[in-house]
C-alpha atoms as a PDB file:
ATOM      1  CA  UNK A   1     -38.141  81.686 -49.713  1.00  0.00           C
ATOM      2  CA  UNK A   2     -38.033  78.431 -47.861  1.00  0.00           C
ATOM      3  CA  UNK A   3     -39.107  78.505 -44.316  1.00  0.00           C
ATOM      4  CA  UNK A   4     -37.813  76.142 -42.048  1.00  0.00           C
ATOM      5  CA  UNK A   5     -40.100  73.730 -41.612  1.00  0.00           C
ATOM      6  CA  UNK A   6     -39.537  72.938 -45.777  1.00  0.00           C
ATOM      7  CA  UNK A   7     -35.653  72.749 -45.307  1.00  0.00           C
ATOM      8  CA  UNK A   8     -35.928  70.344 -42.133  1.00  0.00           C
ATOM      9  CA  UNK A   9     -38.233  68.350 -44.054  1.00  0.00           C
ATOM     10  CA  UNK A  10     -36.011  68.020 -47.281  1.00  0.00           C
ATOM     11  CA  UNK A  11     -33.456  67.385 -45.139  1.00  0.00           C
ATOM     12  CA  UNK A  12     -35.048  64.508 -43.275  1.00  0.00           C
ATOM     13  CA  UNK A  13     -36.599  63.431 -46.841  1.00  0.00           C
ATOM     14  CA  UNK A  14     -32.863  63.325 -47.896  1.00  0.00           C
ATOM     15  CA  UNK A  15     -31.761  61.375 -44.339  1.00  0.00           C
ATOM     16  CA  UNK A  16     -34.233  58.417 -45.234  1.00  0.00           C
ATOM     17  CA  UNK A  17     -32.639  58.540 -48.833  1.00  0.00           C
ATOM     18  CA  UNK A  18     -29.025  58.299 -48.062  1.00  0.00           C
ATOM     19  CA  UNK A  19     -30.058  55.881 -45.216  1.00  0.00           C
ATOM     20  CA  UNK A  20     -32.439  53.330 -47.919  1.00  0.00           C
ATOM     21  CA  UNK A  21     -29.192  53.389 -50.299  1.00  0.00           C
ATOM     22  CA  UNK A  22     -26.806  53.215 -47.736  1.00  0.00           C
ATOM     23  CA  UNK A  23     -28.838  49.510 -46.542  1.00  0.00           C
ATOM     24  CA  UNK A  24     -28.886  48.765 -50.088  1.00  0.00           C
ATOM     25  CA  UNK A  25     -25.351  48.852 -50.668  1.00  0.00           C
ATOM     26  CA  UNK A  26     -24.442  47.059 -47.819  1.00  0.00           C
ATOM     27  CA  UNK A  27     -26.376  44.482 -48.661  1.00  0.00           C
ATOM     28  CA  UNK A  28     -24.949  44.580 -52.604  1.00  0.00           C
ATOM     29  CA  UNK A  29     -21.198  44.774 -51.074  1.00  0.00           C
ATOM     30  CA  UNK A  30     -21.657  42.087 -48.844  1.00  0.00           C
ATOM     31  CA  UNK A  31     -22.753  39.760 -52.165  1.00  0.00           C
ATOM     32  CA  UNK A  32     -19.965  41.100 -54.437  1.00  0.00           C
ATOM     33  CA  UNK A  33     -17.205  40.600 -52.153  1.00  0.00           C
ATOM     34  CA  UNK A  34     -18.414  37.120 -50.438  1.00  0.00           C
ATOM     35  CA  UNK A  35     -16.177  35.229 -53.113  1.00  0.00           C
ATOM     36  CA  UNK A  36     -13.131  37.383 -52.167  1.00  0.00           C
ATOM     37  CA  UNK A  37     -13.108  36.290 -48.196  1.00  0.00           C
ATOM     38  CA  UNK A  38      -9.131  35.301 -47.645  1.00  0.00           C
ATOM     39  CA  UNK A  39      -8.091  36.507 -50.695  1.00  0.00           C
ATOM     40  CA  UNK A  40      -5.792  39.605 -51.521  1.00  0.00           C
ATOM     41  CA  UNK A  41      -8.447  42.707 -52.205  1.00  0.00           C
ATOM     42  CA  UNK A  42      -6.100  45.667 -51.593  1.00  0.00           C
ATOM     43  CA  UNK A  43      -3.129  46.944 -52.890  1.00  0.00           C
ATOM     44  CA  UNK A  44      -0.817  48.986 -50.923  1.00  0.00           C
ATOM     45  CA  UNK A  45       1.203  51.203 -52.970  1.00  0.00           C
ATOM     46  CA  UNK A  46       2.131  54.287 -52.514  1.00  0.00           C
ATOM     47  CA  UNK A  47      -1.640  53.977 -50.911  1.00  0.00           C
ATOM     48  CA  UNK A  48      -4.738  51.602 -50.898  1.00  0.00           C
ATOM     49  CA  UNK A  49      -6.834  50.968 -53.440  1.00  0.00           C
ATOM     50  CA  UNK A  50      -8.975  47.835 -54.488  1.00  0.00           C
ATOM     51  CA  UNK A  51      -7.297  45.096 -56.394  1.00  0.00           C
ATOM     52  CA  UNK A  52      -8.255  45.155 -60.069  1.00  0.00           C
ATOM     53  CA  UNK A  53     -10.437  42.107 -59.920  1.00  0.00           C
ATOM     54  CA  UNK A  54     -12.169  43.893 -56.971  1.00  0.00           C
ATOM     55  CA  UNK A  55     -12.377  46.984 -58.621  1.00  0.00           C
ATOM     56  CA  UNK A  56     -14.247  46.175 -61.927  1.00  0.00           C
ATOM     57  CA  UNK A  57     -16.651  43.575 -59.825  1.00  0.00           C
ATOM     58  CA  UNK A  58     -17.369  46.978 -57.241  1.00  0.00           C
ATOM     59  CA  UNK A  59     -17.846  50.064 -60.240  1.00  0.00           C
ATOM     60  CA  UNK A  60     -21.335  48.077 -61.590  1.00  0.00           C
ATOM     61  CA  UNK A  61     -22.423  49.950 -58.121  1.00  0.00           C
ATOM     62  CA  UNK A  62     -20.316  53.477 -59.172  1.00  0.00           C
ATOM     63  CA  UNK A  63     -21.616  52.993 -62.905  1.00  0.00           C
ATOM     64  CA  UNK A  64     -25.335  53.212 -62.309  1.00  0.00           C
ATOM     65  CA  UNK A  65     -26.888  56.659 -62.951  1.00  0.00           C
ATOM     66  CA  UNK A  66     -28.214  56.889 -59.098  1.00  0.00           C
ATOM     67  CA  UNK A  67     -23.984  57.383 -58.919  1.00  0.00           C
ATOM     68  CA  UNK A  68     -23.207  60.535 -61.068  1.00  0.00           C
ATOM     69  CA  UNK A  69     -21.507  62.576 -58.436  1.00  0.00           C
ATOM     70  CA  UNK A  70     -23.593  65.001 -55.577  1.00  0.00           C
ATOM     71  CA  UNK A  71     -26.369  66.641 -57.826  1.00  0.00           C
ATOM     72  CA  UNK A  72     -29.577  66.657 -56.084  1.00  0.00           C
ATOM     73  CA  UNK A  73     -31.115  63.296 -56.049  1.00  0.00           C
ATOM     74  CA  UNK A  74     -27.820  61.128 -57.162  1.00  0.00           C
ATOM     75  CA  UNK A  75     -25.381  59.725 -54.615  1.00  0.00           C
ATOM     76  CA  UNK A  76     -21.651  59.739 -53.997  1.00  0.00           C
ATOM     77  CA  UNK A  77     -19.308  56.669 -52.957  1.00  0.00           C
ATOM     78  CA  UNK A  78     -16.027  57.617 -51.111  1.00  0.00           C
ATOM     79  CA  UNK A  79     -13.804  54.157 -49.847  1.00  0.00           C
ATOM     80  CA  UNK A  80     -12.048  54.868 -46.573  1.00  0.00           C
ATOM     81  CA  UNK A  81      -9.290  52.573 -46.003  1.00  0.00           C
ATOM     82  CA  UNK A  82      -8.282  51.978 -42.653  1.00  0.00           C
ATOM     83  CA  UNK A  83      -5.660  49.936 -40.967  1.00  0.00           C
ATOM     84  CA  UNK A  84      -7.740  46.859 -40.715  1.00  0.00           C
ATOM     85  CA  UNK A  85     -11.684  47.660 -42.179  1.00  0.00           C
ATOM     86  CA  UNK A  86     -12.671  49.729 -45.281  1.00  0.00           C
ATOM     87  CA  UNK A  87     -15.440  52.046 -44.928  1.00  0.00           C
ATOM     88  CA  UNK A  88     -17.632  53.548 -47.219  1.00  0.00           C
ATOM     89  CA  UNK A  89     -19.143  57.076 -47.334  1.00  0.00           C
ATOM     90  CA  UNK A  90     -22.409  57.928 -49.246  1.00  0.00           C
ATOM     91  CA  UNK A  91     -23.729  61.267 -49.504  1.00  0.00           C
ATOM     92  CA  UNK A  92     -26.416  63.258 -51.738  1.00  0.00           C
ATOM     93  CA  UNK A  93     -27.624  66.845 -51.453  1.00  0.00           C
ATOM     94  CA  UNK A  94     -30.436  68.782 -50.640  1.00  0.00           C
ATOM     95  CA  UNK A  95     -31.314  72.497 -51.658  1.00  0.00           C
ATOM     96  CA  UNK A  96     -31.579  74.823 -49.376  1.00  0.00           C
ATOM     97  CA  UNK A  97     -32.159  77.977 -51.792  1.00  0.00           C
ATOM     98  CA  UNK A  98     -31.372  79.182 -55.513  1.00  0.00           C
ATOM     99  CA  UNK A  99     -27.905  78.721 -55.042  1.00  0.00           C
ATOM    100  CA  UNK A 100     -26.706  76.273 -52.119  1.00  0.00           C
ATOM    101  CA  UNK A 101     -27.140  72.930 -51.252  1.00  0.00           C
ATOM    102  CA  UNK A 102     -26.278  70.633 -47.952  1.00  0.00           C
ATOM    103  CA  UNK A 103     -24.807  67.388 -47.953  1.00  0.00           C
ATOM    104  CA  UNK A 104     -26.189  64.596 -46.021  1.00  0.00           C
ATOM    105  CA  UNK A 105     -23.998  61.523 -45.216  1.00  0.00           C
ATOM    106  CA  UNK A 106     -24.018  57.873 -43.948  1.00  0.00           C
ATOM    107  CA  UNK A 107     -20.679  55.854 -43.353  1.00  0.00           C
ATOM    108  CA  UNK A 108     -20.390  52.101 -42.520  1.00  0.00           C
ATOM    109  CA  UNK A 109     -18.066  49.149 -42.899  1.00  0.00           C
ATOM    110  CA  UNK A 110     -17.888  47.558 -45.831  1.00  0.00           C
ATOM    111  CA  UNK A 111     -15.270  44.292 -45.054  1.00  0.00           C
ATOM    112  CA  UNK A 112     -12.440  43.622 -42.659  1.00  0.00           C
ATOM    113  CA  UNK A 113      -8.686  43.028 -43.379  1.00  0.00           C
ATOM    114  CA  UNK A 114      -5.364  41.734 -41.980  1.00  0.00           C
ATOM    115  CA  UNK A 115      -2.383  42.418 -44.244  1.00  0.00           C
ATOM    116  CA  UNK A 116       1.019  43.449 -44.889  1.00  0.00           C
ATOM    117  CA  UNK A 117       3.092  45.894 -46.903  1.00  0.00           C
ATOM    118  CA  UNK A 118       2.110  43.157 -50.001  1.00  0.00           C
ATOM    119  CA  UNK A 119      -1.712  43.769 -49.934  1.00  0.00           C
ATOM    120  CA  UNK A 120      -3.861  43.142 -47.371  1.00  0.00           C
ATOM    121  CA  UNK A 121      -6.700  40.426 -47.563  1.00  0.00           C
ATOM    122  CA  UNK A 122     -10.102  40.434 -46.494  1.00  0.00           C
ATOM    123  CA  UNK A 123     -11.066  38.693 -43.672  1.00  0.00           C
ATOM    124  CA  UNK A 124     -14.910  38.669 -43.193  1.00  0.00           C
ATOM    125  CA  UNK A 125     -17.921  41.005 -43.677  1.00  0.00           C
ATOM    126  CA  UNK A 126     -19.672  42.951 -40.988  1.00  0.00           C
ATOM    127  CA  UNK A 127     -22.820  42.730 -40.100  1.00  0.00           C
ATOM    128  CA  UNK A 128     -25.809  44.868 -41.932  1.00  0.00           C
ATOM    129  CA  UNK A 129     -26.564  47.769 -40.102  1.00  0.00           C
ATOM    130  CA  UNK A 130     -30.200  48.975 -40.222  1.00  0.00           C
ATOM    131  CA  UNK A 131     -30.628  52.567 -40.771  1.00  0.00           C
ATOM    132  CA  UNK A 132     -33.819  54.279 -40.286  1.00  0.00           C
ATOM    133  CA  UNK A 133     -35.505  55.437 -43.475  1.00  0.00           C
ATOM    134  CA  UNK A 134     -38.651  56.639 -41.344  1.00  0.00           C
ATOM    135  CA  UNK A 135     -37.563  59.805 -40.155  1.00  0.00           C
ATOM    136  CA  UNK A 136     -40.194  62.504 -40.295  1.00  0.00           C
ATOM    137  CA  UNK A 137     -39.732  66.466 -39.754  1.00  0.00           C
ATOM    138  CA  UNK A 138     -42.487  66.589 -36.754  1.00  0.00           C
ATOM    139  CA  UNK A 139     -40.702  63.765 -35.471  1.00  0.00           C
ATOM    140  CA  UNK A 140     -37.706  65.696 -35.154  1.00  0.00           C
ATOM    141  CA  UNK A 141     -39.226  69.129 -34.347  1.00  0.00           C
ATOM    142  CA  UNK A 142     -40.602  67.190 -31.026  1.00  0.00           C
ATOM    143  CA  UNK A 143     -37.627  65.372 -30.336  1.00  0.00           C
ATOM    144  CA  UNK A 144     -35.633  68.878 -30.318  1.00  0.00           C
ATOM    145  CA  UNK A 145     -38.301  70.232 -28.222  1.00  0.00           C
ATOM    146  CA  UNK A 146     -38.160  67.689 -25.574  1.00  0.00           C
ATOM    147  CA  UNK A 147     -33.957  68.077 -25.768  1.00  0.00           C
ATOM    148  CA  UNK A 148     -33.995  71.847 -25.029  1.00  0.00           C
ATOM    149  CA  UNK A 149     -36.583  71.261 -22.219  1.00  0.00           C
ATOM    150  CA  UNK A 150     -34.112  68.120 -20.537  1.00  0.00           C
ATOM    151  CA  UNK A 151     -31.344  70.520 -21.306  1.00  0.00           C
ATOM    152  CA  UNK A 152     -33.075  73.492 -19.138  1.00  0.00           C
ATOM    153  CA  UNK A 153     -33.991  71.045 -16.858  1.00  0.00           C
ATOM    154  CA  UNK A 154     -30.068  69.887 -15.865  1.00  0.00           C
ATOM    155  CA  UNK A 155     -28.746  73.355 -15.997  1.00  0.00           C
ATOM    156  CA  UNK A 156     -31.411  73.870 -13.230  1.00  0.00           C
ATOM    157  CA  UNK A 157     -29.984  71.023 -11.145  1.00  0.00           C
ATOM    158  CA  UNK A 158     -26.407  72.198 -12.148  1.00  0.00           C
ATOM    159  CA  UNK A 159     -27.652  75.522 -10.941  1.00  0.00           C
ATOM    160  CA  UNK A 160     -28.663  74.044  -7.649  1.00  0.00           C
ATOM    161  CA  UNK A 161     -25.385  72.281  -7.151  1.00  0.00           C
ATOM    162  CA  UNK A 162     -22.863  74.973  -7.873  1.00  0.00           C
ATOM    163  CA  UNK A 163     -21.738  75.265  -4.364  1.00  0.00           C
ATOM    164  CA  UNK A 164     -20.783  71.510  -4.287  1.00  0.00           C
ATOM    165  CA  UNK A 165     -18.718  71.625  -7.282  1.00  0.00           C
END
């Protein structure tokens, strides 16, 4: 049986995995689609999806083995297109007993658009963002402690003002 203290520390384990991809691929996206800044990279159809050209340069990401769907220890891409940015959503798993896992996720930007109904181009790439990949379980044990002693604390002081709300 798996106390706790092992499934908050898988779970941060799995955090600072999803995170260390998650800055990988950012960094990989922002080199594969340099060479398509003002050019078409979406095609609206019925709905989005990458170009062709786009496409086959973006699955040698999708096509490695880290990418063969949520099993323990192997990641997941999802695209979100939006109006004018396309995020993407990586996720792995975790066990949690015999029979159940928990998914862990990170989303961030992968390029900005401006388009029309006749495909939509992109117009630059964002910035890296840095996620932590240094997470540890006591880290977070003492962080939750000192929440649910701040959050005692200002239900005290509510407390204390009720008569002035």
């Amino acid at each position: 049986m798996n106390t706790d203290h092992e499934l908050l520390a898988r779970r941060v384990a799995t955090r600072n995995l999803v995170n260390a991809k998650a800055n990988e691929l950012q960094a990989e996206f922002r080199n594969l689609l340099a060479p398509f800044i003002n050019k078409k990279v979406i095609k609206v159809t019925p709905y989005s999806t990458w170009t062709k050209q786009v496409a086959q340069v973006l699955d040698t990401v999708t096509s490695r083995p880290d990418f063969a769907g949520p099993h323990t220890g192997r990641f997941r891409l999802v695209y979100n297109f939006c109006a004018y940015s396309v995020y993407a959503e990586i996720d792995t798993t975790y066990r949690i007993d015999e029979h159940s896992v928990n998914y862990v996720k990170q989303e961030f930007c992968v390029c900005r658009l401006d388009g029309n109904c006749d495909g939509v181009t992109l117009t630059s790439l964002p910035d890296l963002a840095n996620f932590r990949t240094d997470y540890t379980a006591e880290e977070i044990i003492e962080k939750r402690a000192k929440l649910a002693e701040l959050q005692a604390e200002l239900r005290a002081v509510e407390s204390e003002l009720r008569e002035f709300r």
